[in-house]
C-alpha atoms as a PDB file:
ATOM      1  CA  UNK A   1      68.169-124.890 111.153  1.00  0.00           C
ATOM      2  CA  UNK A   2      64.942-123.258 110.072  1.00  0.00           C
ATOM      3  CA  UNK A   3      61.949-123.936 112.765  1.00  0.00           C
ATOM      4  CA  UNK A   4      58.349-123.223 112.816  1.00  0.00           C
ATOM      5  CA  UNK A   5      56.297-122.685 115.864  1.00  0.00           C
ATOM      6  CA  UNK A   6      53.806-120.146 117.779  1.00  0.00           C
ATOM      7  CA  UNK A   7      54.647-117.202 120.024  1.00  0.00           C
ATOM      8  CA  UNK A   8      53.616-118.042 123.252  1.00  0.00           C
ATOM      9  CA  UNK A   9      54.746-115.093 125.166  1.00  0.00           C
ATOM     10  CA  UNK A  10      56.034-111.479 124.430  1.00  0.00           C
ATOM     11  CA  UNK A  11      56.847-108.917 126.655  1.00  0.00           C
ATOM     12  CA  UNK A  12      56.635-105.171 124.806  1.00  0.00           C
ATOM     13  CA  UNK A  13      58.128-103.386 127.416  1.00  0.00           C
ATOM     14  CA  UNK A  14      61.406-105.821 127.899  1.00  0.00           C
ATOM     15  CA  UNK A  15      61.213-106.394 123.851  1.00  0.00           C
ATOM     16  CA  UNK A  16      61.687-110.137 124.431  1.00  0.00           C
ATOM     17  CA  UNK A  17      59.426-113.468 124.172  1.00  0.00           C
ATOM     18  CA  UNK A  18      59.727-116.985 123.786  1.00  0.00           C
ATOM     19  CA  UNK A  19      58.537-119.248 120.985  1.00  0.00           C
ATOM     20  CA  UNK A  20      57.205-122.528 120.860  1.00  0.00           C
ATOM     21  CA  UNK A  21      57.951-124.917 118.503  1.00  0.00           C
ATOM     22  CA  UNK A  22      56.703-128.733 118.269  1.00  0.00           C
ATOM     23  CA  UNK A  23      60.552-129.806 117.836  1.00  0.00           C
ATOM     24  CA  UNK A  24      62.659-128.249 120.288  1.00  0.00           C
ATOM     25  CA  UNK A  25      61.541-129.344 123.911  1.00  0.00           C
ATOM     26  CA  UNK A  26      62.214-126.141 125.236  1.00  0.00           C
ATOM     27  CA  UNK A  27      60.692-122.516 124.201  1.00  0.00           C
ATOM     28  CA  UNK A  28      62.895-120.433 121.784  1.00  0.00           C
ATOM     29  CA  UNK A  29      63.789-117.420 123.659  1.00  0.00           C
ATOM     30  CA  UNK A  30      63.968-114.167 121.056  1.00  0.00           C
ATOM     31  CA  UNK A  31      64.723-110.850 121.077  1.00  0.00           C
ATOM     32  CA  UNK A  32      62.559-108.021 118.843  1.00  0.00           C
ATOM     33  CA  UNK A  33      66.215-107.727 117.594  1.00  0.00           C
ATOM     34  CA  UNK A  34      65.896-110.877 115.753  1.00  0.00           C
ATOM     35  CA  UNK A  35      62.310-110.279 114.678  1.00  0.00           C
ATOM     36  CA  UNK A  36      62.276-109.169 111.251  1.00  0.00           C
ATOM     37  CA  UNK A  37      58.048-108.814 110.386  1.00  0.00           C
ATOM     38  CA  UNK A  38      56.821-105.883 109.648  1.00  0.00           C
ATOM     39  CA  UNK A  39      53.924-105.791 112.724  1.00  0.00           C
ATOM     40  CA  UNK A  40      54.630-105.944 116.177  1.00  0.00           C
ATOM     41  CA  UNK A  41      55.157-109.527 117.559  1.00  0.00           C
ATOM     42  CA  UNK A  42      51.493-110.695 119.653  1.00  0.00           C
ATOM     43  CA  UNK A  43      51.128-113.433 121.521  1.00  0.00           C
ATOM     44  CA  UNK A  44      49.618-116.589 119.311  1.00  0.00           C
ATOM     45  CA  UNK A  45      51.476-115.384 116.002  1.00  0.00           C
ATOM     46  CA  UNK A  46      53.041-118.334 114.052  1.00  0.00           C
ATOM     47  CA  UNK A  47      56.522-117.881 113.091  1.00  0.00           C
ATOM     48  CA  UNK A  48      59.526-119.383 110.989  1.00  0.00           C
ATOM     49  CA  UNK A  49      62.908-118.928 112.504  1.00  0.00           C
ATOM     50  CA  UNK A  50      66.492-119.890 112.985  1.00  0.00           C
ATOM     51  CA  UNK A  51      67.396-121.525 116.085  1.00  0.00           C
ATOM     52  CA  UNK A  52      70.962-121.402 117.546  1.00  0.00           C
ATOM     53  CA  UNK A  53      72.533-122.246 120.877  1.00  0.00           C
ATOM     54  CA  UNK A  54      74.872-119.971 122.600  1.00  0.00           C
ATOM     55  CA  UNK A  55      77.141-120.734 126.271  1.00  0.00           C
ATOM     56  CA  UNK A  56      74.422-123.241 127.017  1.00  0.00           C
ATOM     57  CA  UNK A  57      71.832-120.935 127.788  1.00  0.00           C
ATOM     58  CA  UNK A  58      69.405-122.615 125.702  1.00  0.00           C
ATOM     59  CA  UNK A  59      67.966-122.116 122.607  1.00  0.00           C
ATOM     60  CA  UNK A  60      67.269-118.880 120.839  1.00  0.00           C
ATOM     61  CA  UNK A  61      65.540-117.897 117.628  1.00  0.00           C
ATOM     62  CA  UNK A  62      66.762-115.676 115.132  1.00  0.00           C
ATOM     63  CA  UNK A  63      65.623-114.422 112.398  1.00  0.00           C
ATOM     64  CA  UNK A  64      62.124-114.211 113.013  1.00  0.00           C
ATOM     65  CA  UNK A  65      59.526-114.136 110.414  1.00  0.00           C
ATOM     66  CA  UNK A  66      55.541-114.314 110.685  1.00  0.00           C
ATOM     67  CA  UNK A  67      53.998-117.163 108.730  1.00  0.00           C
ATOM     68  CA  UNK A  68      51.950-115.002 106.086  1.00  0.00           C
ATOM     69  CA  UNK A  69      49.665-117.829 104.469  1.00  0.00           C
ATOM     70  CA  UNK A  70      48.568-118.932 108.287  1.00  0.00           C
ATOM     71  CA  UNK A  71      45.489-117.906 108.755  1.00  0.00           C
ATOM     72  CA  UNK A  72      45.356-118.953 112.552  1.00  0.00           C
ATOM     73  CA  UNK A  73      47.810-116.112 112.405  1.00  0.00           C
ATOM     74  CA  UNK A  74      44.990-113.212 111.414  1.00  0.00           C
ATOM     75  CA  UNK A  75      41.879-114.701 112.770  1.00  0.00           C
ATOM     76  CA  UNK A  76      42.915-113.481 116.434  1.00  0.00           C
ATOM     77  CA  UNK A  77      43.385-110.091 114.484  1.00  0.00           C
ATOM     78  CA  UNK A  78      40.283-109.891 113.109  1.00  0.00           C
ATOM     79  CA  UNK A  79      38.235-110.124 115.639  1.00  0.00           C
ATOM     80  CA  UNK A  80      40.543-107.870 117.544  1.00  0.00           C
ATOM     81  CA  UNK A  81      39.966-105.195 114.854  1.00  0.00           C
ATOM     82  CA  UNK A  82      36.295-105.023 114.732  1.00  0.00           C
ATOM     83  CA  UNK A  83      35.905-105.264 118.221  1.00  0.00           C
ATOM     84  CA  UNK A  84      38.735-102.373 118.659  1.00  0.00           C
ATOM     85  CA  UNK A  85      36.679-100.309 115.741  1.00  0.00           C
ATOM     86  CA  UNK A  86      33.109-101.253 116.668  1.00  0.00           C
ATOM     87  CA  UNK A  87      33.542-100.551 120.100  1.00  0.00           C
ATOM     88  CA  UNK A  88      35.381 -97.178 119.457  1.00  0.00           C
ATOM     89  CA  UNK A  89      33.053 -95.444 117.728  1.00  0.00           C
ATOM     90  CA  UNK A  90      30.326 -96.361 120.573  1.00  0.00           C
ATOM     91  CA  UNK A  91      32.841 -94.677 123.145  1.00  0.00           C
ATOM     92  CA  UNK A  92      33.934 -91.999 120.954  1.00  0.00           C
ATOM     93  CA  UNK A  93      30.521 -90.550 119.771  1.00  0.00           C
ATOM     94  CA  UNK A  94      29.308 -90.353 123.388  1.00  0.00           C
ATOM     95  CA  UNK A  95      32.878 -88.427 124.359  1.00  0.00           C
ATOM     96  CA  UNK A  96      32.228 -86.480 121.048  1.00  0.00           C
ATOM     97  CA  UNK A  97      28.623 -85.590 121.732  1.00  0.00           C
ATOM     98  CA  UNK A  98      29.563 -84.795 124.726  1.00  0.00           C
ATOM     99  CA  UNK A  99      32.441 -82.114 123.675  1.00  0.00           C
ATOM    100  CA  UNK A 100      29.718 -80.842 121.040  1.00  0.00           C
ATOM    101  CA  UNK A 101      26.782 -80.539 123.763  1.00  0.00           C
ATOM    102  CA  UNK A 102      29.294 -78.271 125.458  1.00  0.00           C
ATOM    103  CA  UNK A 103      30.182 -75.468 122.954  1.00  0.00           C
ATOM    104  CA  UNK A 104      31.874 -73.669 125.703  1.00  0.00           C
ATOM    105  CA  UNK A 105      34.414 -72.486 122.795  1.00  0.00           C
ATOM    106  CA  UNK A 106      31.642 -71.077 120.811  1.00  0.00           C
ATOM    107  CA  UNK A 107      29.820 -69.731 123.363  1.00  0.00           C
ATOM    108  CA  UNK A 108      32.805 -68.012 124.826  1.00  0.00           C
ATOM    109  CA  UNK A 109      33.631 -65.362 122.166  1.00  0.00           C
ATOM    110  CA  UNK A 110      29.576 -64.621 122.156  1.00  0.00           C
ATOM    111  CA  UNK A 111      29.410 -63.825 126.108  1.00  0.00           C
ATOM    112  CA  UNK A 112      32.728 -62.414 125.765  1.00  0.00           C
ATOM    113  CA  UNK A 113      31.480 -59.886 123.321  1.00  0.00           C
ATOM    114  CA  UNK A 114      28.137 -59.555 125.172  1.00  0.00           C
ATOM    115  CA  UNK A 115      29.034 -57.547 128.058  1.00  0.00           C
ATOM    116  CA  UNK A 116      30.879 -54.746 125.427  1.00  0.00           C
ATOM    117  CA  UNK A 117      27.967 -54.553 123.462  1.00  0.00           C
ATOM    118  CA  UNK A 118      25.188 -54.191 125.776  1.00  0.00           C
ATOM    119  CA  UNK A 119      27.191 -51.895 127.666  1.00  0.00           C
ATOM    120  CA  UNK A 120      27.714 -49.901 124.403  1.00  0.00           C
ATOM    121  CA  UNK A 121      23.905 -50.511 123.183  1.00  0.00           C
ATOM    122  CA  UNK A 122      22.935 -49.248 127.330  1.00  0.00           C
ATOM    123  CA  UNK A 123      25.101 -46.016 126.575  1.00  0.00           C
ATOM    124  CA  UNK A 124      24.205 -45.037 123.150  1.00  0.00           C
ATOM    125  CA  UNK A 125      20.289 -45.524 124.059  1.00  0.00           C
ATOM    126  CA  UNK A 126      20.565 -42.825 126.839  1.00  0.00           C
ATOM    127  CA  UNK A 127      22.375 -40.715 124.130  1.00  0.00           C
ATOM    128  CA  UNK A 128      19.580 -40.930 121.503  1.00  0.00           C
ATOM    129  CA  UNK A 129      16.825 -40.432 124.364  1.00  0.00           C
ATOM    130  CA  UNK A 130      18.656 -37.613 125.070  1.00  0.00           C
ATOM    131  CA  UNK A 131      19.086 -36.390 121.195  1.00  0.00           C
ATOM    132  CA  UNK A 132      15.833 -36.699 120.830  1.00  0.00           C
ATOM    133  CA  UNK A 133      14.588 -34.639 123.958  1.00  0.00           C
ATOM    134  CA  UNK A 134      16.473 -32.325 122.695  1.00  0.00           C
ATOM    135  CA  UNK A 135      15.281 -32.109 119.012  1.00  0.00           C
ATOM    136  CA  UNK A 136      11.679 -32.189 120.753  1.00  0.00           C
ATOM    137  CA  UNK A 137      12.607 -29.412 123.236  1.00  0.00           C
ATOM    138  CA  UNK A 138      14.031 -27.188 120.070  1.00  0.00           C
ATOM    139  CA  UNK A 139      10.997 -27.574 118.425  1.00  0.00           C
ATOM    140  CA  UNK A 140       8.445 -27.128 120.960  1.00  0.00           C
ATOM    141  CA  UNK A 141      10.675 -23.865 121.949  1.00  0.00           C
ATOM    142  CA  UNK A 142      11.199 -23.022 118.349  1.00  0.00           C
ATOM    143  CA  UNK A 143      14.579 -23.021 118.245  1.00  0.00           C
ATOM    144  CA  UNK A 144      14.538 -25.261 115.745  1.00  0.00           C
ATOM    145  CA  UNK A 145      12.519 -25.371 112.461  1.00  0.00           C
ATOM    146  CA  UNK A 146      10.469 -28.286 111.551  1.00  0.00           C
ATOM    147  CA  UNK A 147      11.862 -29.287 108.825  1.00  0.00           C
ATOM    148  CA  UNK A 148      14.449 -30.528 110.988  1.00  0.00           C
ATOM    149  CA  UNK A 149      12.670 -33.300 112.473  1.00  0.00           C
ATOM    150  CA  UNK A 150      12.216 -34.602 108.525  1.00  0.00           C
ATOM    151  CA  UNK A 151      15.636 -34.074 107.933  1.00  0.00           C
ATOM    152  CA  UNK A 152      16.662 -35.929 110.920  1.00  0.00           C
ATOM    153  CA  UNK A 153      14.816 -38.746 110.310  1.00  0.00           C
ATOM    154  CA  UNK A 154      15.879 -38.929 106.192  1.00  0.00           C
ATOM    155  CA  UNK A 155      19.817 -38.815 107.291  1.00  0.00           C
ATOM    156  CA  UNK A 156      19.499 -41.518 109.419  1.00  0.00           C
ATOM    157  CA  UNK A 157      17.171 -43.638 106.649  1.00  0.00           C
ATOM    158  CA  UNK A 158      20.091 -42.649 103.758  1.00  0.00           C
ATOM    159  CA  UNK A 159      22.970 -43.678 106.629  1.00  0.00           C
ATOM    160  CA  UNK A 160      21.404 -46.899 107.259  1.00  0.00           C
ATOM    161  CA  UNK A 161      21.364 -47.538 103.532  1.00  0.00           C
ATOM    162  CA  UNK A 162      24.750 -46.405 102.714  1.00  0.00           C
ATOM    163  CA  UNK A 163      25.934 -49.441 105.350  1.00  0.00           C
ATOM    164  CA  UNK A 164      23.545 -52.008 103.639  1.00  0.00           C
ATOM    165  CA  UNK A 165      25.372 -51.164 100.372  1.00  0.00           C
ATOM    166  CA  UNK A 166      28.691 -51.169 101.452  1.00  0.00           C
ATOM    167  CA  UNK A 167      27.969 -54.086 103.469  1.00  0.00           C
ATOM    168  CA  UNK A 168      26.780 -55.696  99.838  1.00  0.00           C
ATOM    169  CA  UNK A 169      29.598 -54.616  98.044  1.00  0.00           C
ATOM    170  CA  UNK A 170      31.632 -55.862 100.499  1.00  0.00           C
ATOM    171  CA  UNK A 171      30.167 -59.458 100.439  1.00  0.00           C
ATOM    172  CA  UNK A 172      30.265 -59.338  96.597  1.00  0.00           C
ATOM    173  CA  UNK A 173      33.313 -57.734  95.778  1.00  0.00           C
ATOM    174  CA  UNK A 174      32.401 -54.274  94.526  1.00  0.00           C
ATOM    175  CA  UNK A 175      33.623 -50.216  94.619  1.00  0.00           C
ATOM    176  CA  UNK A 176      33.388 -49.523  98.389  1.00  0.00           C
ATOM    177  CA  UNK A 177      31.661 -46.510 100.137  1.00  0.00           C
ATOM    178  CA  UNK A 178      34.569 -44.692 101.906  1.00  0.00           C
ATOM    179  CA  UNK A 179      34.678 -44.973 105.256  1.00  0.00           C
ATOM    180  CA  UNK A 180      34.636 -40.893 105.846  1.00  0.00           C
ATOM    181  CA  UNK A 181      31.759 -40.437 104.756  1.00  0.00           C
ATOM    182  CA  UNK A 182      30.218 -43.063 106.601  1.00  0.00           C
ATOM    183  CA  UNK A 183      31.554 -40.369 109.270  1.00  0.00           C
ATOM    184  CA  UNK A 184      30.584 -37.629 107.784  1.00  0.00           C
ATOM    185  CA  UNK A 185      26.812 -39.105 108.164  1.00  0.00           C
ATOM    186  CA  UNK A 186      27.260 -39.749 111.015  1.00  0.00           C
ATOM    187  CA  UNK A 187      28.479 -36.355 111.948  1.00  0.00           C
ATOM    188  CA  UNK A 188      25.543 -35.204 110.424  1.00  0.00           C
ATOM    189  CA  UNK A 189      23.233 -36.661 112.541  1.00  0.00           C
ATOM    190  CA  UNK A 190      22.812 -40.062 111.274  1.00  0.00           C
ATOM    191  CA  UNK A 191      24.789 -41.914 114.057  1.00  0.00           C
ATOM    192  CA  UNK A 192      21.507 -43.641 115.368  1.00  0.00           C
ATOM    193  CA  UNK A 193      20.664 -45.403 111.546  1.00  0.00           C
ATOM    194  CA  UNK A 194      24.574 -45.983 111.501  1.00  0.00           C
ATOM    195  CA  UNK A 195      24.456 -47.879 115.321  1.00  0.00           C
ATOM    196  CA  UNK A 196      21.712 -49.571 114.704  1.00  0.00           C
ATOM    197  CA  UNK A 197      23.165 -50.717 110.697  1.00  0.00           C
ATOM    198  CA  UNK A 198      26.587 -51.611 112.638  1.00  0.00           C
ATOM    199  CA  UNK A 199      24.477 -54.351 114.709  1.00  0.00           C
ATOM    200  CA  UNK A 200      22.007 -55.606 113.004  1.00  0.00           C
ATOM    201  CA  UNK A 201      24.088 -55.998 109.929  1.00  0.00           C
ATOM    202  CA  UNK A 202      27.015 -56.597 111.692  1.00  0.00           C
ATOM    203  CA  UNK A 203      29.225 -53.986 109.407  1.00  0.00           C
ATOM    204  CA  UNK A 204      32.217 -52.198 110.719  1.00  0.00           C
ATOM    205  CA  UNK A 205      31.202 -53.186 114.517  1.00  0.00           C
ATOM    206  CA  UNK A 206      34.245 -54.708 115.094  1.00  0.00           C
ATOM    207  CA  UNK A 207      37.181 -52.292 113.582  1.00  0.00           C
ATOM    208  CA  UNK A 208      38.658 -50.234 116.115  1.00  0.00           C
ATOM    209  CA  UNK A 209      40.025 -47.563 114.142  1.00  0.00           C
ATOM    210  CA  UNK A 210      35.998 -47.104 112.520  1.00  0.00           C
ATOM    211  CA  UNK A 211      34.743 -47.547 116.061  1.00  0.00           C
ATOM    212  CA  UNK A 212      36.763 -44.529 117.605  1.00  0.00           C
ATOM    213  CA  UNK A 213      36.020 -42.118 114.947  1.00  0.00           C
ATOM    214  CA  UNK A 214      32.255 -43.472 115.204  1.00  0.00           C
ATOM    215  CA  UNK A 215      32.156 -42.239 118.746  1.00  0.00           C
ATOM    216  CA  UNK A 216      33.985 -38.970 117.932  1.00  0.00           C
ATOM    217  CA  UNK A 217      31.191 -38.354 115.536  1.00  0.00           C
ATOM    218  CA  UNK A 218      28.831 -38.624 117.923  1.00  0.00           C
ATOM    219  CA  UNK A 219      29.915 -36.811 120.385  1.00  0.00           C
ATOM    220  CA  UNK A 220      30.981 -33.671 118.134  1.00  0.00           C
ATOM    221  CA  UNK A 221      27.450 -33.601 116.820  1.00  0.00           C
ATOM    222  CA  UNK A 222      25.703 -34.145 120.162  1.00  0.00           C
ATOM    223  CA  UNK A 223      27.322 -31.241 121.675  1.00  0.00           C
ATOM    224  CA  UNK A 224      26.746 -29.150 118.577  1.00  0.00           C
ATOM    225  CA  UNK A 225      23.148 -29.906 118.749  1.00  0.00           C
ATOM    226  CA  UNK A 226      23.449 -28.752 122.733  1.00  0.00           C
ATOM    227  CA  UNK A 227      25.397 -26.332 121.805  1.00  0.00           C
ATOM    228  CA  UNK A 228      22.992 -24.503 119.176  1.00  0.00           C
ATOM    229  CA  UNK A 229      20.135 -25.076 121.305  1.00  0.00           C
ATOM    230  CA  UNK A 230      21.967 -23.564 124.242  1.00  0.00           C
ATOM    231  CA  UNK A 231      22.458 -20.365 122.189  1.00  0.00           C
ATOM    232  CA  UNK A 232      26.310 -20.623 122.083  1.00  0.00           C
ATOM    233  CA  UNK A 233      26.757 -20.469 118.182  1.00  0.00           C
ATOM    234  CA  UNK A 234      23.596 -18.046 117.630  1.00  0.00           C
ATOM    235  CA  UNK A 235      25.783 -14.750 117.151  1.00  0.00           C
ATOM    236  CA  UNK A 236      28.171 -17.001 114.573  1.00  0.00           C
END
């Protein structure tokens, strides 16, 4: 027989409840078994079911259906709803603002990075103090003419424009200056322009293959510059 009444308890974790219903004196035990709507049973949802007694244990509902057209059904819901999405947003944006005012994970990689980089900036500073003493030393001594000094400073103009190009064509999809004779400017004497091109326009400071030879460069022509103005490769 075919029964309407109200859920007036429901246990989630047992899975069980108990229905009452204006004509059975007793609540309607149920199991989610038996409950055949497609949202979890609540407490104060009206249903339609099929009661049944079994070995005298009292009655028990089966079949379970929520009354769709009762509204008395969906106005605890409602309310439910917007409280559960006003509220959230107020406790979420805080926890959100919260995670963004803390951009550890952005940060991180940054500082991370730092500590390479200055140590790197610290070490290739002393070595273009020191290629420059040495250029000024040559000249003052005349071991070296002057047209060296314009030289010096025109390679390392031309290197830092070759990287601003490449760094363009890059961005925009075009032929590619080879990465040799980025070297080979380097090797020339243009590893300061090339340094300071690889951080301030943050091209080919983070390759480790390009970063290797980079230093190689320098080196070689650092201690060919000592090495000339030490007199070494004079009888050559």
């Amino acid at each position: 027989m075919q029964k309407q009444g109200t859920v007036v308890r429901w246990d989630a974790g047992r899975a069980f409840g108990f229905i009452r219903s204006p004509d059975t004196s007793a609540d309607v035990f149920f199991h989610v078994r038996d409950y055949r709507g497609s949202t979890p049973p609540r407490e104060g949802l009206t249903v339609v079911y099929e009661e049944i007694h079994v070995g005298g244990k009292g009655p028990r509902a089966m079949a379970v259906l929520p009354v769709a057209p009762a509204a008395g059904a969906f106005q605890p819901q409602s309310p439910t709803r917007t409280q559960s999405t006003s509220p959230r947003p107020k406790r979420l944006t805080p926890a959100q603002r919260g995670g963004q005012t803390q951009p550890a994970p952005h940060k991180r990689p940054a500082t991370a990075s730092q500590p390479p980089n200055a140590a790197g900036s610290a070490l290739i500073h002393l070595l273009m103090l020191g290629w420059v003493g040495l250029l000024a030393w040559g000249l003052w001594a005349g071991r070296l003419p002057w047209w060296v000094l314009g030289a010096a400073i025109g390679v390392n103009l031309l290197t830092f424009l070759v990287y601003a190009m490449d760094k363009s064509a890059a961005q925009n999809g075009q032929w590619r200056t080879k990465e040799s004779h980025l070297h080979l400017l380097s090797l020339a004497g243009g590893w300061p322009g090339a340094w300071f091109a690889q951080q301030w326009l943050r091209h080919k400071s983070r390759k480790a293959e390009f970063r290797v030879v980079y230093w190689a460069t320098v080196v070689l022509h650092c201690a060919a510059v000592v090495a000339w103005l030490g007199g070494w490769l004079r009888g050559l």
